[in-house]
C-alpha atoms as a PDB file:
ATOM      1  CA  UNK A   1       3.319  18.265  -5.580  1.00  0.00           C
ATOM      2  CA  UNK A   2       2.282  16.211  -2.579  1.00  0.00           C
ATOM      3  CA  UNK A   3       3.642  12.161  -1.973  1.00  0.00           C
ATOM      4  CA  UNK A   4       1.135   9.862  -0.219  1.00  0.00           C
ATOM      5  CA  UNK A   5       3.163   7.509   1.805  1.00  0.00           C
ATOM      6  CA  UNK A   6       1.099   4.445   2.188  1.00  0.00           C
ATOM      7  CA  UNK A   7       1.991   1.310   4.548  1.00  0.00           C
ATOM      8  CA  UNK A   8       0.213  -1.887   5.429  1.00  0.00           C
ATOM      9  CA  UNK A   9       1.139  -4.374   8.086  1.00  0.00           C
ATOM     10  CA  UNK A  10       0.024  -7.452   6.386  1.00  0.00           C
ATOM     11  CA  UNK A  11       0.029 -10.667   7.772  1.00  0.00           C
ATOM     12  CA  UNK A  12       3.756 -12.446   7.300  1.00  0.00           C
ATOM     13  CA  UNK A  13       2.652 -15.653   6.967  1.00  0.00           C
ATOM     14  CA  UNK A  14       0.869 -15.137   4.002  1.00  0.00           C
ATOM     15  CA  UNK A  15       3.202 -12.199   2.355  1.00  0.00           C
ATOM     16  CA  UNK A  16       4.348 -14.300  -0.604  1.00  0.00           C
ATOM     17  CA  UNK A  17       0.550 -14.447  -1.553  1.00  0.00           C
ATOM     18  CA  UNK A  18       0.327 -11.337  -1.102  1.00  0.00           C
ATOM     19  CA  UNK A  19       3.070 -10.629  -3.415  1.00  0.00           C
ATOM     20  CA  UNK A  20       1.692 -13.010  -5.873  1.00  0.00           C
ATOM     21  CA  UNK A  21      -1.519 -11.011  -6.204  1.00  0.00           C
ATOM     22  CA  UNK A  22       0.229  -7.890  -6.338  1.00  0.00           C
ATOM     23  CA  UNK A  23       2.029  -8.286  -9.296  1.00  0.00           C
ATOM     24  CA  UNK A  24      -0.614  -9.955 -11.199  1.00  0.00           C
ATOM     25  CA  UNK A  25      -3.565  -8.341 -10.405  1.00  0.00           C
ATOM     26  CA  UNK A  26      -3.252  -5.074  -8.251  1.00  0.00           C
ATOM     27  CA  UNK A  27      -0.338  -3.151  -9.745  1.00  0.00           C
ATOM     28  CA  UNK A  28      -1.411  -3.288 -13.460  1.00  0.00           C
ATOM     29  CA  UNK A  29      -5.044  -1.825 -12.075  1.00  0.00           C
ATOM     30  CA  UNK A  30      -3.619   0.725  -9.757  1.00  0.00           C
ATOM     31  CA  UNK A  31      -0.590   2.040 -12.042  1.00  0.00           C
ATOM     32  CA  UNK A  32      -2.772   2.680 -14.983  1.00  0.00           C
ATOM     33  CA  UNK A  33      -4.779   4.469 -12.673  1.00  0.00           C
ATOM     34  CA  UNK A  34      -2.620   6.602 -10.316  1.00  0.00           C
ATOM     35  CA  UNK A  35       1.189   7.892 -10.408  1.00  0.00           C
ATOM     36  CA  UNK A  36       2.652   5.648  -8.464  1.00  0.00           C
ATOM     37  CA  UNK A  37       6.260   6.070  -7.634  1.00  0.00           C
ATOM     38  CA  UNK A  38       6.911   2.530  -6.324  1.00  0.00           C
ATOM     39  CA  UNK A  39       5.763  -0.173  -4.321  1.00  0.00           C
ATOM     40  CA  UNK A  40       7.933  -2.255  -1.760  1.00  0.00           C
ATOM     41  CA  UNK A  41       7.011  -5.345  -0.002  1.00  0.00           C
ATOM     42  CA  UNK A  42       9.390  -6.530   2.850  1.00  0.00           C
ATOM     43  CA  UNK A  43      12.365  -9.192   1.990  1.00  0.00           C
ATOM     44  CA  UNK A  44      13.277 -11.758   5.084  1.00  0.00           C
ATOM     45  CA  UNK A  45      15.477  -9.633   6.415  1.00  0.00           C
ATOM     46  CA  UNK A  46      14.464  -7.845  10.018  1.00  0.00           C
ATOM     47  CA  UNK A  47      14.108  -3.947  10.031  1.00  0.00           C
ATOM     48  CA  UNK A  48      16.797  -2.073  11.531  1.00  0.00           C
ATOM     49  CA  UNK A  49      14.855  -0.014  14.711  1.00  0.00           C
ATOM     50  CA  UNK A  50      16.264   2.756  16.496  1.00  0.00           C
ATOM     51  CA  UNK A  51      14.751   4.772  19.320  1.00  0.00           C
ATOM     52  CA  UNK A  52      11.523   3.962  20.918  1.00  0.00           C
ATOM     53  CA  UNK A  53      10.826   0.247  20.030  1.00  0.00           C
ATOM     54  CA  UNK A  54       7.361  -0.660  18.032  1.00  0.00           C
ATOM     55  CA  UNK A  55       4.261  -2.058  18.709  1.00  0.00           C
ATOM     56  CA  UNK A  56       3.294  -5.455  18.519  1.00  0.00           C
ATOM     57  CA  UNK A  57       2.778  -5.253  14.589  1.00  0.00           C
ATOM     58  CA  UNK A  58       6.360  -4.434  14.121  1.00  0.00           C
ATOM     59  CA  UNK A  59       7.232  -2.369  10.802  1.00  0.00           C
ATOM     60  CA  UNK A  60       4.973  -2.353   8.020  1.00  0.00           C
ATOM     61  CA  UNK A  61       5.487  -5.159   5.526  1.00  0.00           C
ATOM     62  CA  UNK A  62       3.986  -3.395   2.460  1.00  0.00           C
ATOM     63  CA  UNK A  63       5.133   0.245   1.621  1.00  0.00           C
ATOM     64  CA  UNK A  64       3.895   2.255  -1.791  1.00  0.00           C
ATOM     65  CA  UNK A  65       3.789   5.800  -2.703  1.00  0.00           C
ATOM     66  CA  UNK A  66       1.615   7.891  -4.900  1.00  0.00           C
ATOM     67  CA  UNK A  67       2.423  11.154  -6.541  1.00  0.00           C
ATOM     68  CA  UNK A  68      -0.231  13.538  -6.588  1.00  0.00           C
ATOM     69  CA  UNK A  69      -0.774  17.671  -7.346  1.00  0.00           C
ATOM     70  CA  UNK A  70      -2.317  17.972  -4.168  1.00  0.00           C
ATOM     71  CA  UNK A  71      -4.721  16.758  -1.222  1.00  0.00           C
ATOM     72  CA  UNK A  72      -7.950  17.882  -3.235  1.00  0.00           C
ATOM     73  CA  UNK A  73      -6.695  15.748  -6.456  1.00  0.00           C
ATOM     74  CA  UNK A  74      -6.299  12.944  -4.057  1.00  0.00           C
ATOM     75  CA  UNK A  75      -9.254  13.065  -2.456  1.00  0.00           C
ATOM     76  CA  UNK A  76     -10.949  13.501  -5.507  1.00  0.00           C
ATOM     77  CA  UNK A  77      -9.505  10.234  -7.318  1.00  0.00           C
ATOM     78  CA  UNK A  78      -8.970   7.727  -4.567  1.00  0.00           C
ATOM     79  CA  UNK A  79     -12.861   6.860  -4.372  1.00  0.00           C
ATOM     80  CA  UNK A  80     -12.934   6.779  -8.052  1.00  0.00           C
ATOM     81  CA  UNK A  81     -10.146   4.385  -8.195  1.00  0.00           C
ATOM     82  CA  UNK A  82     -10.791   1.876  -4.984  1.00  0.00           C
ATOM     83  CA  UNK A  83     -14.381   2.133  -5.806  1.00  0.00           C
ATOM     84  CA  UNK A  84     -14.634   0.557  -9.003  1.00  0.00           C
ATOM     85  CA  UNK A  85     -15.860  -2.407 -10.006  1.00  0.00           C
ATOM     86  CA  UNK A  86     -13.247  -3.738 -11.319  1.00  0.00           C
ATOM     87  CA  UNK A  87     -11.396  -2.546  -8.003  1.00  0.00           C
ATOM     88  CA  UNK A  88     -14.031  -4.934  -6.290  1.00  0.00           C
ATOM     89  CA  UNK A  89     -13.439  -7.831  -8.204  1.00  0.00           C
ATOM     90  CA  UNK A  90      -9.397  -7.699  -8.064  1.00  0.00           C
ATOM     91  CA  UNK A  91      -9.600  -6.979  -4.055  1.00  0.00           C
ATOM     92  CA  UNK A  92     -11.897 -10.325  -3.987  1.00  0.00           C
ATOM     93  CA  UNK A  93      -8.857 -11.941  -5.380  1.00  0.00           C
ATOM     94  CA  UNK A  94      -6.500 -10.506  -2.518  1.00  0.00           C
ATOM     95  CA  UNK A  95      -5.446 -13.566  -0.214  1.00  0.00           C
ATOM     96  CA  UNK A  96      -7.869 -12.014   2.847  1.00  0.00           C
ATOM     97  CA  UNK A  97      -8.992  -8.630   3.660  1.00  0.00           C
ATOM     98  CA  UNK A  98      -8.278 -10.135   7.269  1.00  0.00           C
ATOM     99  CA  UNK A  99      -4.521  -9.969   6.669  1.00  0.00           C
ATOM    100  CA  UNK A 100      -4.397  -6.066   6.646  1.00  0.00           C
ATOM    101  CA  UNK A 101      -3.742  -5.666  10.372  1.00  0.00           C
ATOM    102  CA  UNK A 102      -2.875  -1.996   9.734  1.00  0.00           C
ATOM    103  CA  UNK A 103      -3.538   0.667   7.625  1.00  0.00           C
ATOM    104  CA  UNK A 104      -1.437   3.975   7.409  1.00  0.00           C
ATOM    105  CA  UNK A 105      -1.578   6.855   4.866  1.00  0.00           C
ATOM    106  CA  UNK A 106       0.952  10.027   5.390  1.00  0.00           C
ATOM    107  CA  UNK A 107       1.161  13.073   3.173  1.00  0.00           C
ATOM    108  CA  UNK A 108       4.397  14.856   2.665  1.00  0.00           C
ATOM    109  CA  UNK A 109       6.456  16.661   0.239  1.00  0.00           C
ATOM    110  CA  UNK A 110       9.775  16.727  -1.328  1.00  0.00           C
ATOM    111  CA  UNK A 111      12.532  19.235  -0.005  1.00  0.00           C
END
């Protein structure tokens, strides 16, 4: 058993959209398609940093994890999934591809 640890730094100012579309359109779509252990979008509160400070883009507003057997299931099912067509025409709806400033995707695994 493997978790996929994904996190987007979306655009702040338009985060409640974001949210918006989320819950209406992407999380019905992606949970009947993929064990998905949860899905977190950022409150207004700041992140507690400690260490080396961040980058420009600060912490990632959008945080979501997938369960999966392993990497080949993954990489077997994510085209499927985010391929779609019906993928295609619920990311059209997303409030701008232009918001994702980052993309991150880490693998790990429970102890």
């Amino acid at each position: 058993m493997i978790y996929e640890i994904r996190n987007y730094h979306y655009e702040p100012s338009v985060i409640e959209q974001y949210r918006e579309w989320a819950i209406g359109k992407a999380l019905p779509y992606i949970r009947a398609h993929l064990d998905v252990v949860g899905f977190w979008v950022n409150i207004d509160e700041p992140p507690q940093v400690g260490g080396m400070p961040l980058d420009e883009l600060g912490s990632a507003t959008v945080t979501w994890i997938i369960r999966w057997d392993d990497v080949e299931t993954r990489q077997r099912v994510m085209p499927q999934v985010f391929g779609s067509a019906e993928w295609r025409e619920i990311m059209a709806e997303n409030p701008g591809q232009e918001n994702y400033h980052r993309t991150e995707a880490k693998f790990a695994e429970a102890l």
